[in-house]
C-alpha atoms as a PDB file:
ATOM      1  CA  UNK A   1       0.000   0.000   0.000  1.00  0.00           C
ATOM      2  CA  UNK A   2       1.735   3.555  -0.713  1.00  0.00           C
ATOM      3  CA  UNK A   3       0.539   6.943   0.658  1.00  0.00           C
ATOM      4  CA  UNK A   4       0.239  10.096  -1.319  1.00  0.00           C
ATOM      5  CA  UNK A   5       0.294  13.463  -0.217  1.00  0.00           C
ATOM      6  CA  UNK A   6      -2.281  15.997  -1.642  1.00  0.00           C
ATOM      7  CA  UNK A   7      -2.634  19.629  -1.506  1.00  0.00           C
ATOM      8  CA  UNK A   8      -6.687  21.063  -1.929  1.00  0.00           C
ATOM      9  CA  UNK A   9      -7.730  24.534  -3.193  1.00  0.00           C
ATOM     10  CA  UNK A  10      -6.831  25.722   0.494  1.00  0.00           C
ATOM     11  CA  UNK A  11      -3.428  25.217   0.727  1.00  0.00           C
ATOM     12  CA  UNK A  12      -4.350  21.805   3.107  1.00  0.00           C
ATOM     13  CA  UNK A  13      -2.359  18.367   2.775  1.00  0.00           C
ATOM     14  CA  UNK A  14      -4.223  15.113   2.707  1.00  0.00           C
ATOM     15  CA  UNK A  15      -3.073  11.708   2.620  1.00  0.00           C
ATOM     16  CA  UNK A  16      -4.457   9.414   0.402  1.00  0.00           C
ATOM     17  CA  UNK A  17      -4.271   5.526   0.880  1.00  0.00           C
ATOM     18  CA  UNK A  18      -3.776   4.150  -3.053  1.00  0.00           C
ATOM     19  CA  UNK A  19      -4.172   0.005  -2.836  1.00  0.00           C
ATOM     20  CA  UNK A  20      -3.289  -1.963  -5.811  1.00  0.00           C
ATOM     21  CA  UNK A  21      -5.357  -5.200  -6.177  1.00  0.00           C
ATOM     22  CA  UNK A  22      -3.855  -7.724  -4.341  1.00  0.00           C
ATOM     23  CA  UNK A  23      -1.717  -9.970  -7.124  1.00  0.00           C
ATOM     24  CA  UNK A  24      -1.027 -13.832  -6.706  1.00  0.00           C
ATOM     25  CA  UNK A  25       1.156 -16.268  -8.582  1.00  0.00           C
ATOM     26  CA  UNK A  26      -0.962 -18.926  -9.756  1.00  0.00           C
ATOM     27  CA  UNK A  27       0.164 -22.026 -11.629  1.00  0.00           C
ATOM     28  CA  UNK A  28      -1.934 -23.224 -14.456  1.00  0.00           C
ATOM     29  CA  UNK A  29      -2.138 -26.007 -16.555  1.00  0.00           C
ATOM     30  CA  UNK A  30      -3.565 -23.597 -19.239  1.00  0.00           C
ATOM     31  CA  UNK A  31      -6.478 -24.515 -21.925  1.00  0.00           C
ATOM     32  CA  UNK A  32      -6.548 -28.520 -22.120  1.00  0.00           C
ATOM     33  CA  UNK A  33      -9.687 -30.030 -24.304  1.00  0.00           C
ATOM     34  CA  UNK A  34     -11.357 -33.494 -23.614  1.00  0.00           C
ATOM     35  CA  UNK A  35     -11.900 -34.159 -27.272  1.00  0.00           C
ATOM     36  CA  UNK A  36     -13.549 -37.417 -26.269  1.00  0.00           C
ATOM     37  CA  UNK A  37     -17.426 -37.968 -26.940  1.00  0.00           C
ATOM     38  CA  UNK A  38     -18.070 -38.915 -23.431  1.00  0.00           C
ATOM     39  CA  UNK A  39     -17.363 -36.640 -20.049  1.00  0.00           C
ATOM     40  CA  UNK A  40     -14.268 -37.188 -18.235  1.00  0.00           C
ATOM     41  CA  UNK A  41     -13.679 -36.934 -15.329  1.00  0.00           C
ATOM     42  CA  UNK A  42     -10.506 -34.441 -14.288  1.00  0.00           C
ATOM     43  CA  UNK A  43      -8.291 -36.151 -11.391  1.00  0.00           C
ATOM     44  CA  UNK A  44      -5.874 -34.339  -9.148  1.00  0.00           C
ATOM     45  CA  UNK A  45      -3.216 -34.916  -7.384  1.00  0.00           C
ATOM     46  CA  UNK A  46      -1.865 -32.333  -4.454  1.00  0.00           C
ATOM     47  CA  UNK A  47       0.675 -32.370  -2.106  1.00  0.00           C
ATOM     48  CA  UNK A  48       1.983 -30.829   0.478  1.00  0.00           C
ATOM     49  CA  UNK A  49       5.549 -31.760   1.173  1.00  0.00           C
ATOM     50  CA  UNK A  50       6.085 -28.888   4.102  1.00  0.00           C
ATOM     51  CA  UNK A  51       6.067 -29.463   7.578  1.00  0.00           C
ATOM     52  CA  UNK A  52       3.011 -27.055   8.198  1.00  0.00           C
ATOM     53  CA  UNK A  53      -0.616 -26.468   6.528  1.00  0.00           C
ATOM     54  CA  UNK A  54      -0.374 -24.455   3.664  1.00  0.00           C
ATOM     55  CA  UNK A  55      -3.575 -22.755   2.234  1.00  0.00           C
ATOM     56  CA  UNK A  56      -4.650 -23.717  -1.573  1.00  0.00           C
ATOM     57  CA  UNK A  57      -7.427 -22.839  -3.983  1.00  0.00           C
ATOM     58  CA  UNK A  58      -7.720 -25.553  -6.387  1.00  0.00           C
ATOM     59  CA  UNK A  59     -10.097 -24.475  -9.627  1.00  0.00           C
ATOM     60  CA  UNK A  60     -10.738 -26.312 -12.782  1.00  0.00           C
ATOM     61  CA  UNK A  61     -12.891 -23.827 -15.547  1.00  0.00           C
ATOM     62  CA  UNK A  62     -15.196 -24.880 -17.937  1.00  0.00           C
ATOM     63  CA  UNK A  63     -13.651 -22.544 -20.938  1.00  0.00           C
ATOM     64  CA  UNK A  64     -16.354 -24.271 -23.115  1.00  0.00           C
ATOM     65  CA  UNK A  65     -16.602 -25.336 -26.534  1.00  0.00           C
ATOM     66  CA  UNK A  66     -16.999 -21.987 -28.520  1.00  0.00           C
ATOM     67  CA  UNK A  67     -13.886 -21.240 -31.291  1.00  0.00           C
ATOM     68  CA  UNK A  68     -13.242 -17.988 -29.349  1.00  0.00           C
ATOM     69  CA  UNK A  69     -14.100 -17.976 -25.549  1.00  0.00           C
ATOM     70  CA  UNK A  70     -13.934 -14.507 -23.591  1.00  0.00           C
ATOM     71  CA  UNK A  71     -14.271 -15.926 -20.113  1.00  0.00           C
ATOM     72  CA  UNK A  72     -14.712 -19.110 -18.489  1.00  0.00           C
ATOM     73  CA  UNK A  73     -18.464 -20.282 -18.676  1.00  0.00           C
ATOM     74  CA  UNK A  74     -18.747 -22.074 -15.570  1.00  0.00           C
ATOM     75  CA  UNK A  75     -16.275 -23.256 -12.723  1.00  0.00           C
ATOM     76  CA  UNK A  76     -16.587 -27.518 -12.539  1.00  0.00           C
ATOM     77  CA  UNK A  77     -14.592 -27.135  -8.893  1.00  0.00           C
ATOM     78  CA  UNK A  78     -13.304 -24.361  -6.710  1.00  0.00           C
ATOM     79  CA  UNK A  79     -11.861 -25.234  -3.016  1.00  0.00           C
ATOM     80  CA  UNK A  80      -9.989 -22.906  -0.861  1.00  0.00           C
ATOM     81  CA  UNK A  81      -8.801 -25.306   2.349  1.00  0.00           C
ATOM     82  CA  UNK A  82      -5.769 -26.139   4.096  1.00  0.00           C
ATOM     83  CA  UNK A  83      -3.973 -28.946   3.432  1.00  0.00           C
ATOM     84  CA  UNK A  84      -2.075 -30.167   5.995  1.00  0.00           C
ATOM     85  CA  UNK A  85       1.708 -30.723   6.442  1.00  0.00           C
ATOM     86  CA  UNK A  86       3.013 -34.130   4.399  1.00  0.00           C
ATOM     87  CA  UNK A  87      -0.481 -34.811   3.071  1.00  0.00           C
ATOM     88  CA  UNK A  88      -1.542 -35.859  -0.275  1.00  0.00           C
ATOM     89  CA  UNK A  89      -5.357 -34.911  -1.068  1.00  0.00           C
ATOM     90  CA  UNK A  90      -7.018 -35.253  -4.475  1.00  0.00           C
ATOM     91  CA  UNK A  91      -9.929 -33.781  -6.079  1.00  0.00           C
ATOM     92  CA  UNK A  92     -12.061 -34.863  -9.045  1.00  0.00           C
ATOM     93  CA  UNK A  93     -14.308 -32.758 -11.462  1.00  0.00           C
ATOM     94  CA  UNK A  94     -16.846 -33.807 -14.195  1.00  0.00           C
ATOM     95  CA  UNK A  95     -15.751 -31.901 -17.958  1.00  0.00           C
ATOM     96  CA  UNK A  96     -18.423 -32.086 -20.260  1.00  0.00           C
ATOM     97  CA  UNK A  97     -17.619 -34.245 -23.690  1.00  0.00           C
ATOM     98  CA  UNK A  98     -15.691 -31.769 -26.317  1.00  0.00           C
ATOM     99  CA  UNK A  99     -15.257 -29.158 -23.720  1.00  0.00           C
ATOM    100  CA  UNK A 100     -11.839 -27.230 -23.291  1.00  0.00           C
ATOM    101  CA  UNK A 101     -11.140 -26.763 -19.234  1.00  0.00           C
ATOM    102  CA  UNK A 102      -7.949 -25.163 -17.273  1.00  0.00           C
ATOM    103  CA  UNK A 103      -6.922 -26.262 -13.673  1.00  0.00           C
ATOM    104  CA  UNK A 104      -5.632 -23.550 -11.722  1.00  0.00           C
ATOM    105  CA  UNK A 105      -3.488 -23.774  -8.278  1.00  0.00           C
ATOM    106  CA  UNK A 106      -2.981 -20.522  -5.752  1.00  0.00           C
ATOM    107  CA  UNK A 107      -0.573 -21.244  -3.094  1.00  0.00           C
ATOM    108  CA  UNK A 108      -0.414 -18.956  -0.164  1.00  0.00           C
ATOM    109  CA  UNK A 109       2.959 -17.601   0.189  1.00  0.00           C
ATOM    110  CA  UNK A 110       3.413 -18.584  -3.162  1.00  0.00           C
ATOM    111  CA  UNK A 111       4.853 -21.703  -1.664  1.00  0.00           C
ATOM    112  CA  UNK A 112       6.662 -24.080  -3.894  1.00  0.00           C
ATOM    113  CA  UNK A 113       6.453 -27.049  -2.029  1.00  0.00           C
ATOM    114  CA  UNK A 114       3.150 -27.926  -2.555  1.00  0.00           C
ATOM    115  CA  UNK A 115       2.753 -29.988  -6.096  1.00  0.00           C
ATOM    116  CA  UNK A 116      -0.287 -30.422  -8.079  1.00  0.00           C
ATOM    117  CA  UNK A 117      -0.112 -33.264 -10.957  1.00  0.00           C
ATOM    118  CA  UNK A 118      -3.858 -33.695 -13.258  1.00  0.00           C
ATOM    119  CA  UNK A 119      -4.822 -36.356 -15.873  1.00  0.00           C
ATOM    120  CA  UNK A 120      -7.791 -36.780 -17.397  1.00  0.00           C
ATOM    121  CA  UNK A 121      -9.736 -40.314 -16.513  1.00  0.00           C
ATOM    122  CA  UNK A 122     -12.597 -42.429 -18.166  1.00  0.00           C
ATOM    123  CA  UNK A 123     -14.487 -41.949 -14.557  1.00  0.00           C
ATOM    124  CA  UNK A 124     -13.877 -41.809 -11.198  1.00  0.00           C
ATOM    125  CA  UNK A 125     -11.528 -44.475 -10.838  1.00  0.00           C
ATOM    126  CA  UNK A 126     -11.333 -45.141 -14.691  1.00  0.00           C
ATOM    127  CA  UNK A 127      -8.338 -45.468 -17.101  1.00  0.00           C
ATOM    128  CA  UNK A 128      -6.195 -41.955 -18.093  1.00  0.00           C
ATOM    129  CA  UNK A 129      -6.848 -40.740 -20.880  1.00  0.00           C
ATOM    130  CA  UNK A 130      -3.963 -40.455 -23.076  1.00  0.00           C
ATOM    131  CA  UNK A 131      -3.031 -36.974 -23.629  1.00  0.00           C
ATOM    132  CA  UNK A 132      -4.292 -35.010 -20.734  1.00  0.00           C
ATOM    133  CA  UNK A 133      -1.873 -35.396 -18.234  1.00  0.00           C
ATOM    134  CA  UNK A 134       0.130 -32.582 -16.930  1.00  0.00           C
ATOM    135  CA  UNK A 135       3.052 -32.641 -14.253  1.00  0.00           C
ATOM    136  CA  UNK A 136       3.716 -30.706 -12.001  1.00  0.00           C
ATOM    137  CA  UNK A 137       6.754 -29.277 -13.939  1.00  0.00           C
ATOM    138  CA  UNK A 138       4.778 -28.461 -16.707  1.00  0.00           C
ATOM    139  CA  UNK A 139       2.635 -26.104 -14.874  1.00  0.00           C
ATOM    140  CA  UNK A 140       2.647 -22.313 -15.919  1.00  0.00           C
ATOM    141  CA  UNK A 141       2.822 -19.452 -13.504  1.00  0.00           C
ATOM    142  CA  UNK A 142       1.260 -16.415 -13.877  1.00  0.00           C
ATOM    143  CA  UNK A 143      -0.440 -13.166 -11.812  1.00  0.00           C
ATOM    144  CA  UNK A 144      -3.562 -12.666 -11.635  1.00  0.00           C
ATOM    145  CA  UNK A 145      -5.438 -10.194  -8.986  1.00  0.00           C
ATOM    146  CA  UNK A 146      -7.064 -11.534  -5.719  1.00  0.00           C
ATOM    147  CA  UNK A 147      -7.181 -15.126  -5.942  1.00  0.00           C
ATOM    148  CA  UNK A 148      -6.724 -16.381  -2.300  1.00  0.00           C
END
């Protein structure tokens, strides 16, 4: 948060409080498409390898099936918990058949020892589906405002 200092018509100084939007780093997996006929089901892996609970949001966006796509059209899951220290959780959400989706991970702190690895699956439980798994590695990082 900065302060500026303002003179009025009178000769008076003010202080002014000027917030930027709160900014987060937030890994992505960016656009992936189930091009399968059927819904599948998006499975993911997280961990936390640090010896205290870290706070997470975990999305995946529906980004649709339109050639050009402004926003998300719907959010298929979006947690905010804490995971506790040394704990693997996972999550599941439904995609629609043809539908592209994005998984999203905030991390407070911006913490890099908590991991996030996705693959699509046939169902709950089902096979992967070849093609729509994404490591941990291969995760992007971007900013984007007030997240967490």
């Amino acid at each position: 948060m900065s302060e500026i200092e303002h003179d009025d018509d009178q000769g008076n100084t003010e202080r002014r409080s000027h917030r930027r939007p709160k900014r987060n780093t937030v890994r992505t997996t960016g656009i992936l498409q189930n091009n399968l006929g059927v819904a599948i089901t998006a499975h993911l892996d997280l961990v936390n390898l640090n010896t205290e609970d870290v706070e997470v949001r975990v999305q995946v966006l529906n980004w649709g099936n339109a050639v050009t796509q402004t926003n998300p059209v719907s959010t298929l899951l979006d947690i905010t918990q804490f995971i506790p220290a040394n704990t693997r959780t996972a999550f599941n959400a439904l995609v629609p058949a043809s539908f592209h989706y994005e998984v999203r991970l905030t991390v407070a702190d911006n913490n890099e020892n908590v991991l996030l690895t996705t693959y699509g699956r046939t169902s709950i439980g089902g096979g992967q589906v070849v093609g729509l798994s994404v490591l941990d590695s291969q995760f992007q990082t971007v900013e984007i405002d007030t997240c967490i």
